[in-house]
N, C-alpha and C. Protein backbone atom coordinates (compact mmCIF):
# COMPACT_ATOMS: atom_id res chain seq x y z
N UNK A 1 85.62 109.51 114.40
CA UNK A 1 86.56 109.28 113.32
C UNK A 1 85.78 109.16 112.02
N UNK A 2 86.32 110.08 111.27
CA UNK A 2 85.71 109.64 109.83
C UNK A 2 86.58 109.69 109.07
N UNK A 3 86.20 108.50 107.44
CA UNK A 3 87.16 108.12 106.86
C UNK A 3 86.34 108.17 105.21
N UNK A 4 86.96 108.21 104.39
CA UNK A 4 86.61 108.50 102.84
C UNK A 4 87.05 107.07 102.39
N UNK A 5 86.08 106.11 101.95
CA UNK A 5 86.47 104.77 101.86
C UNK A 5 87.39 105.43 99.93
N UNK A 6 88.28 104.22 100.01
CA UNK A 6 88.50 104.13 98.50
C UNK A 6 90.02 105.30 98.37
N UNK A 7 89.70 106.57 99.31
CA UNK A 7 91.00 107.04 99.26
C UNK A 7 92.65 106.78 99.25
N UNK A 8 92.69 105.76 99.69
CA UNK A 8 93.82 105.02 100.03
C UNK A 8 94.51 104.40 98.43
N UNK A 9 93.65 104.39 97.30
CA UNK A 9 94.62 103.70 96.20
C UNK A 9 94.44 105.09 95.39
N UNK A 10 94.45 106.26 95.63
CA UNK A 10 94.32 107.75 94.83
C UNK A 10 95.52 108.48 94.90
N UNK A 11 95.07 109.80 94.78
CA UNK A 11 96.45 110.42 94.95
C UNK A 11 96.84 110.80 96.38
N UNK A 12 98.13 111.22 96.45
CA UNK A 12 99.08 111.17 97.60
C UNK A 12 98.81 112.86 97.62
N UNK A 13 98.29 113.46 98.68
CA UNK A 13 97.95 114.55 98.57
C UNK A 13 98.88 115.50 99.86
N UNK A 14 99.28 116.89 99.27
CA UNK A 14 100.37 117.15 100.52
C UNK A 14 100.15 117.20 101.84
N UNK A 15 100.85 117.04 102.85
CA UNK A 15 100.61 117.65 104.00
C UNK A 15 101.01 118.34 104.85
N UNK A 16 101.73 119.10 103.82
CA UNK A 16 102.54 120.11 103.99
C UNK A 16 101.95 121.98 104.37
N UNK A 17 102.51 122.51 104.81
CA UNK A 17 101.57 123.57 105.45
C UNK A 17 101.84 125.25 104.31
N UNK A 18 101.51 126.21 104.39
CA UNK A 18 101.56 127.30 103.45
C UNK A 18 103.12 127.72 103.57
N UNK A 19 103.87 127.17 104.57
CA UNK A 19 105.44 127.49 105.10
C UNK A 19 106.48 126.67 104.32
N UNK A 20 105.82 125.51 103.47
CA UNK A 20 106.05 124.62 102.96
C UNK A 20 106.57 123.67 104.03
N UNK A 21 106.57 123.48 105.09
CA UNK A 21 106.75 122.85 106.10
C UNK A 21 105.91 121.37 106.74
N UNK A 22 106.56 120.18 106.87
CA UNK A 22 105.14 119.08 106.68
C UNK A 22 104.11 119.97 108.44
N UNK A 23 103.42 119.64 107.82
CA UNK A 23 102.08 120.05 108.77
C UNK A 23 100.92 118.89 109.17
N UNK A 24 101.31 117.91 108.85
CA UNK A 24 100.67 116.12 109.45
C UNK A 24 98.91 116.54 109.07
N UNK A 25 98.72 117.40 107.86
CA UNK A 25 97.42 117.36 107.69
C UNK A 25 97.19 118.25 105.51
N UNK A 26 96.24 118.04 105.50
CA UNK A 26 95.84 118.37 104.31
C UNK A 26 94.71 119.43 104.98
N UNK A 27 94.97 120.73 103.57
CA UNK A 27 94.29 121.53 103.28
C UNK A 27 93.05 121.39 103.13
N UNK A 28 91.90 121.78 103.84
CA UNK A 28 90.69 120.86 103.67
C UNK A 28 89.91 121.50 102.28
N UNK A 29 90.55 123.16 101.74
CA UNK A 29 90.10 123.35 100.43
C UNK A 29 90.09 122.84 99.74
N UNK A 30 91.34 121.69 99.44
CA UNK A 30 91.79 120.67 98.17
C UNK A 30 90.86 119.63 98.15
N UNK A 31 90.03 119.07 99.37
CA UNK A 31 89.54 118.00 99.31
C UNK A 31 88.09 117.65 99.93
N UNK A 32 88.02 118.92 99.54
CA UNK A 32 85.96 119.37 100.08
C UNK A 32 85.31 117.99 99.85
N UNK A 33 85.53 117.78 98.47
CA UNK A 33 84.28 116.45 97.57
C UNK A 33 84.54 115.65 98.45
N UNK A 34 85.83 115.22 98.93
CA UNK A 34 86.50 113.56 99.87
C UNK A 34 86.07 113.72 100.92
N UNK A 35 86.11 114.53 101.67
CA UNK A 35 84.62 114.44 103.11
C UNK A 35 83.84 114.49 102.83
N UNK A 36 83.19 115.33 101.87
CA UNK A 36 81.55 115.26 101.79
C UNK A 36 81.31 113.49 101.62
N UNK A 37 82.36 112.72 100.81
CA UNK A 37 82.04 111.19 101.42
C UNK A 37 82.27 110.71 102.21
N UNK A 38 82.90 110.94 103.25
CA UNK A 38 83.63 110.53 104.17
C UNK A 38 82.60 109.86 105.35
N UNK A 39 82.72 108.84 105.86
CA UNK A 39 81.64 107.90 106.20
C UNK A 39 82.38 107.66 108.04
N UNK A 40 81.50 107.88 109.21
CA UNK A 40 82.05 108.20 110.04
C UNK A 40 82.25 106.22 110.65
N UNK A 41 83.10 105.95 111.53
CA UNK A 41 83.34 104.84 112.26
C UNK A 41 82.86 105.11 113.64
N UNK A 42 82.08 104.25 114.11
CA UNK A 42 80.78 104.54 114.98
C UNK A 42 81.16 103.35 116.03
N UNK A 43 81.07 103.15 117.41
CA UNK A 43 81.48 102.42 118.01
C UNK A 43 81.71 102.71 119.61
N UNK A 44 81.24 101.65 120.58
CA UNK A 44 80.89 101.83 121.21
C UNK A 44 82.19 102.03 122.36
N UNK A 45 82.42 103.12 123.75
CA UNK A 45 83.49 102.99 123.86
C UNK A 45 84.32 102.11 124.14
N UNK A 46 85.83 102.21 123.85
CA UNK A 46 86.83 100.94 123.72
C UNK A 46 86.99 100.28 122.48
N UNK A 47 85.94 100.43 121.77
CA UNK A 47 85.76 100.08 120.17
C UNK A 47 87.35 100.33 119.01
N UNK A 48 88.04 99.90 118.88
CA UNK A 48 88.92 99.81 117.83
C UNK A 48 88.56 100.27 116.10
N UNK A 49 88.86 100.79 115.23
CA UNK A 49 88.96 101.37 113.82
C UNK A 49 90.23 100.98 113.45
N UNK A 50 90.08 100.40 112.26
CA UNK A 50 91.93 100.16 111.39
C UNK A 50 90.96 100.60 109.73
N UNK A 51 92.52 101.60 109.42
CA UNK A 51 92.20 101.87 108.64
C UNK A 51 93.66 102.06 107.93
N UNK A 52 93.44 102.01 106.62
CA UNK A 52 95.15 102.28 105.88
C UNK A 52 95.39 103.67 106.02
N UNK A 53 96.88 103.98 106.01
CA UNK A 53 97.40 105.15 106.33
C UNK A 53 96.97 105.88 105.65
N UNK A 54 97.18 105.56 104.19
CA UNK A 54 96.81 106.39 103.23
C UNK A 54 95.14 106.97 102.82
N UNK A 55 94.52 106.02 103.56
CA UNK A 55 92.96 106.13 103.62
C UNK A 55 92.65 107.78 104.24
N UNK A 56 92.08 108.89 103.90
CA UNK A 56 91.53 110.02 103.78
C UNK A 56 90.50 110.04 105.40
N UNK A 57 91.37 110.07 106.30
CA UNK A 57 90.84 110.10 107.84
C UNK A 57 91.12 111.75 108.92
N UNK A 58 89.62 111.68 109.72
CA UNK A 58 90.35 112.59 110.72
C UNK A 58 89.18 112.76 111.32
N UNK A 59 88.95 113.63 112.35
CA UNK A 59 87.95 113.56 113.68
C UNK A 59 88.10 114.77 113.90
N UNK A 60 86.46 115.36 114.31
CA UNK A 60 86.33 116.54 114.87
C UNK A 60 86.85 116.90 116.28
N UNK A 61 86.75 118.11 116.85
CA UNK A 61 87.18 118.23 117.87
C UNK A 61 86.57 117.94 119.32
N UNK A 62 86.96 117.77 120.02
CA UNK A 62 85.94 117.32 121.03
C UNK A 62 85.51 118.22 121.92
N UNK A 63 83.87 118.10 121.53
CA UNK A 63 83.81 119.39 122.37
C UNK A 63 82.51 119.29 123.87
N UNK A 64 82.93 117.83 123.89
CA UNK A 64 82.57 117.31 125.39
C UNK A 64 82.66 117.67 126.37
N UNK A 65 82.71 117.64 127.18
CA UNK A 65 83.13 117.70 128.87
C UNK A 65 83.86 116.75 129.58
N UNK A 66 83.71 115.82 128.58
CA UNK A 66 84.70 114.23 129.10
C UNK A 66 85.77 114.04 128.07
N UNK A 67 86.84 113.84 128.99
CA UNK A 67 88.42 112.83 127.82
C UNK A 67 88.39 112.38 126.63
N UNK A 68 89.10 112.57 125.72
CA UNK A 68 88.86 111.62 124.13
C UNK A 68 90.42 111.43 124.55
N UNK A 69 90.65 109.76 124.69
CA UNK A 69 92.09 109.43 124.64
C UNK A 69 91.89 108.41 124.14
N UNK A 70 92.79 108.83 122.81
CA UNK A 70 92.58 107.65 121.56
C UNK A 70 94.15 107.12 121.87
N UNK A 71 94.25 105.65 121.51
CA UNK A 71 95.34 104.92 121.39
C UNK A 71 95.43 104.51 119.92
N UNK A 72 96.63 105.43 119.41
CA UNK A 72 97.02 104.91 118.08
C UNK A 72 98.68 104.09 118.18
N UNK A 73 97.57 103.21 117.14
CA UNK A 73 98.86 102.25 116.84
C UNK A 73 99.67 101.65 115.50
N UNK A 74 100.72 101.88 114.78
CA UNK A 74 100.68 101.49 113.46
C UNK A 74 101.11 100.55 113.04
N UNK A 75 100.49 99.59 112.49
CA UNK A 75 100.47 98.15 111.95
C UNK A 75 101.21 98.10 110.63
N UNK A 76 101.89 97.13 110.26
CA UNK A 76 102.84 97.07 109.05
C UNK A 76 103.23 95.87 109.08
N UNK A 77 103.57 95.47 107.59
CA UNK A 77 104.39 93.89 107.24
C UNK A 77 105.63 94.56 108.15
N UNK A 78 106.71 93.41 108.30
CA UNK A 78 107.98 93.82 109.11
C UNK A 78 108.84 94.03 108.07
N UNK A 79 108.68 93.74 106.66
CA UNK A 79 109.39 94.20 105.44
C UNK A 79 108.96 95.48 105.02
N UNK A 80 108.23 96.16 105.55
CA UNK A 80 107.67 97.57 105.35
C UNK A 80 108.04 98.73 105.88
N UNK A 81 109.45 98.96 105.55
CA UNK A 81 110.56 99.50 106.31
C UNK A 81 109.99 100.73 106.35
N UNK A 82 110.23 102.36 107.32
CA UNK A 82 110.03 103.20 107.74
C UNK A 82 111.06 104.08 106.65
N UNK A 83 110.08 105.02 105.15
CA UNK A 83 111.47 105.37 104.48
C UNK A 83 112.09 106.32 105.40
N UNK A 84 112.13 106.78 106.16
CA UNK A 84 112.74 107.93 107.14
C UNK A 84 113.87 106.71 107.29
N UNK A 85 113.91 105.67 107.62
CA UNK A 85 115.32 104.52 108.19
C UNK A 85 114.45 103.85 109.59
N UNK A 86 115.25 103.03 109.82
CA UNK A 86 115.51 102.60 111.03
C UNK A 86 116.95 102.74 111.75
N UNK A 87 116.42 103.73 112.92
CA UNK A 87 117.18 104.14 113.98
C UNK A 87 118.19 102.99 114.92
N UNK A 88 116.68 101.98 115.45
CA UNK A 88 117.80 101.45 116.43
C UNK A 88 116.90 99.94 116.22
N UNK A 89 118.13 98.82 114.82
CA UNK A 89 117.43 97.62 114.36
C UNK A 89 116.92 96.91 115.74
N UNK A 90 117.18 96.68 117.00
CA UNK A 90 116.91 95.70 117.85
C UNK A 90 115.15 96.02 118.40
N UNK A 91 115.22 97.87 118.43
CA UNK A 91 113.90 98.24 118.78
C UNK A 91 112.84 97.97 117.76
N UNK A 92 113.41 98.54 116.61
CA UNK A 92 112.17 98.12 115.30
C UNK A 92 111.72 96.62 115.60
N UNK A 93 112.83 95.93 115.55
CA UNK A 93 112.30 94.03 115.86
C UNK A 93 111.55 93.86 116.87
N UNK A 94 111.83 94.22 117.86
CA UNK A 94 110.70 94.17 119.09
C UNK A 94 109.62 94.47 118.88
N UNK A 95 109.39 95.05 118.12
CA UNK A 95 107.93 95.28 118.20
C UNK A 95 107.26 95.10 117.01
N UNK A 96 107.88 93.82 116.60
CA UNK A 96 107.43 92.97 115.33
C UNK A 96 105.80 92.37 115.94
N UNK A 97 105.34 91.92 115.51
CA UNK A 97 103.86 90.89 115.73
C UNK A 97 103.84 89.69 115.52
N UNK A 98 104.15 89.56 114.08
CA UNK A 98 104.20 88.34 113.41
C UNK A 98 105.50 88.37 112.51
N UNK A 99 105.88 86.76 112.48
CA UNK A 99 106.94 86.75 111.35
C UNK A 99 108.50 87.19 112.10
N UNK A 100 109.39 86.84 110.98
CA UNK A 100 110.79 87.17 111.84
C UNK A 100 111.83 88.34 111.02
N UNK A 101 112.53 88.83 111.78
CA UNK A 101 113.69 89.91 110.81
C UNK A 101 113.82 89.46 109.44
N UNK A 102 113.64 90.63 108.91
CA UNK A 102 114.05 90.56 107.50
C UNK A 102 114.97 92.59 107.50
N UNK A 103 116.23 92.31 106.37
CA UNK A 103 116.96 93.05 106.01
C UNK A 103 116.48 93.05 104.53
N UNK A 104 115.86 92.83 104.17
CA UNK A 104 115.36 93.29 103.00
C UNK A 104 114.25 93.86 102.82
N UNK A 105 113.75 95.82 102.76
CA UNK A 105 112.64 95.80 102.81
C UNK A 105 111.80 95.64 101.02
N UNK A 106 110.53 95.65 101.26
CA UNK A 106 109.85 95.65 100.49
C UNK A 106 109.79 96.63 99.29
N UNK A 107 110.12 97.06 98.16
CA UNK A 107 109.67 97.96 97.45
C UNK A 107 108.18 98.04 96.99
N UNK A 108 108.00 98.67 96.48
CA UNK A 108 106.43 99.15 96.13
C UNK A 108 106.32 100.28 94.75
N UNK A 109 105.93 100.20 93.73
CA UNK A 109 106.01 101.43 92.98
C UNK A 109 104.66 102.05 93.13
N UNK A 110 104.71 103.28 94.28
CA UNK A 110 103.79 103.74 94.44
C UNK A 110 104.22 105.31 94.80
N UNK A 111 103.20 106.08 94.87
CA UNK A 111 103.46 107.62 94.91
C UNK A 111 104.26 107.89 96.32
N UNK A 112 104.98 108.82 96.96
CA UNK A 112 105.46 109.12 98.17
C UNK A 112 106.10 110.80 98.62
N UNK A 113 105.63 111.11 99.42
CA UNK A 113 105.87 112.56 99.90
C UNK A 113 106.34 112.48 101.12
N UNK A 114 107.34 113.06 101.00
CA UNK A 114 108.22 112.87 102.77
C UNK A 114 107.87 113.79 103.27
N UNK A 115 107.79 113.92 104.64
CA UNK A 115 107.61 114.62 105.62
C UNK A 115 108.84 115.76 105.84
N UNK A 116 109.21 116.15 105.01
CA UNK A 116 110.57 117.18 105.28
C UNK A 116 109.74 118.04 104.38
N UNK A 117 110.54 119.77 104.73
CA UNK A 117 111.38 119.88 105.79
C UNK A 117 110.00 119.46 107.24
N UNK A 118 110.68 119.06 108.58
CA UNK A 118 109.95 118.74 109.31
C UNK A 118 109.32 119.93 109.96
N UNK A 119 108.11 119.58 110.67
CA UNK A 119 106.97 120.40 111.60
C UNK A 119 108.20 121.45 112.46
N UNK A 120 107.54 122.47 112.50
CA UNK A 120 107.91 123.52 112.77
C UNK A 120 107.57 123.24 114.79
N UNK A 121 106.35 122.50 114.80
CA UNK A 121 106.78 121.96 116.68
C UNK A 121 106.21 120.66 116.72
N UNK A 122 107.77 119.73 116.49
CA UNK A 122 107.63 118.73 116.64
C UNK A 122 106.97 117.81 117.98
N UNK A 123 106.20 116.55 117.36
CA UNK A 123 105.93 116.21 119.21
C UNK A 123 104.95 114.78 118.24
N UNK A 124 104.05 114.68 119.10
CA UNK A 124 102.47 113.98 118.56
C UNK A 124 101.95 114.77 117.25
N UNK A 125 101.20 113.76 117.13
CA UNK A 125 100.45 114.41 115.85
C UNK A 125 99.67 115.72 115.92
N UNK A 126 99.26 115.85 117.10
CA UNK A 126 98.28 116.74 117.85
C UNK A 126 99.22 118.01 117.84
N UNK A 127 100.74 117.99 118.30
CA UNK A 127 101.51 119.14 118.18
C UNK A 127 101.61 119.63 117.21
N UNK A 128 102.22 118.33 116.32
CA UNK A 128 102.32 119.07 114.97
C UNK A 128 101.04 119.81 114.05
N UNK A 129 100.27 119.18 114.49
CA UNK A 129 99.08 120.11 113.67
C UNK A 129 98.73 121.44 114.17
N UNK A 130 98.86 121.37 115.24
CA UNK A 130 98.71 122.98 116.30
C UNK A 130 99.05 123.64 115.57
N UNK A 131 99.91 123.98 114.80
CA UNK A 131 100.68 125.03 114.08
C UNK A 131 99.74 125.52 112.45
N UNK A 132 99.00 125.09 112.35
CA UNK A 132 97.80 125.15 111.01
C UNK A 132 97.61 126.53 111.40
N UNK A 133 97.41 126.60 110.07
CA UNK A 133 96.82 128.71 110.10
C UNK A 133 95.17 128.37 110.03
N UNK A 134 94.81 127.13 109.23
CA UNK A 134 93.26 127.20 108.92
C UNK A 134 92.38 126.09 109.65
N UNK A 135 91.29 126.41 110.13
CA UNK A 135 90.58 125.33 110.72
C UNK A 135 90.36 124.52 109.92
N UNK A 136 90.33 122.86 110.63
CA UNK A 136 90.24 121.63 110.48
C UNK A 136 89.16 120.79 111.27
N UNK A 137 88.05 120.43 109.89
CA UNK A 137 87.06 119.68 111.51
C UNK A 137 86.54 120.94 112.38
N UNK A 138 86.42 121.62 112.24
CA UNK A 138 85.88 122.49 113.55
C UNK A 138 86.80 123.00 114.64
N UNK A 139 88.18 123.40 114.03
CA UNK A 139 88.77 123.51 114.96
C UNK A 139 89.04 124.99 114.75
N UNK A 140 88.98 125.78 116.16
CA UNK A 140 89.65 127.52 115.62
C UNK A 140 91.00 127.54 115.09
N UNK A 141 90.49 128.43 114.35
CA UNK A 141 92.08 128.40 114.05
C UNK A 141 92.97 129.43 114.63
């Protein structure tokens, strides 16, 4: 995993694909300079990384002989409502951490790019990126 410290309070960059379609990744032409800083998270296996969403992250491909099964998980205040909505209020609450329901979410005046129109093959993140015309990380394209 590598990550571009500092990216996270910059700009909101698309991730949208040449179809204009979200594509769950950025053009890596737009942002050559932001990897060339990009500082890898090193750790031994089972090792955990948290990093903000917005933080400038992603991982080469694996080109091992053994499994890479990463467990992602996304952490949030419980006032940090999902702008897509919440589907089904009893499930969102369940899987609170800390703290209790709140119907009021949080505003923020900060930049935002929705994910519409959506991935052309929806699924995991891993699906949706399948669909890239250009390599990423080392990946064929």
């Amino acid at each position: 995993m590598l990550v571009t410290p500092g990216t996270h309070a910059g700009e909101v960059w698309s991730h949208h694909g040449e179809d204009g379609r979200f594509a769950g990744l950025i053009d890596p032409d737009l942002i050559k300079s932001e990897i060339a800083r990009a500082v890898p998270c090193i750790g031994r296996a089972g090792s955990m990384s948290f990093h903000h969403v917005r933080a400038l992250h992603g991982s080469a491909l694996n080109t091992s002989d053994r499994p890479r099964n990463p467990l992602l998980y996304e952490v949030a205040a419980s006032d940090a409502w999902p702008l897509m909505g919440v589907k089904d209020f009893a499930e969102f609450d369940s899987r609170l951490l800390s703290g209790g329901s709140v119907v009021t979410p949080r505003l923020e005046r900060l930049p935002v790019r929705m994910p519409l129109p959506p991935a052309s093959r929806q699924g995991s993140i891993y699906e949706t990126q399948s669909a890239a015309k250009k390599a990423y990380f080392g990946r064929a394209a």
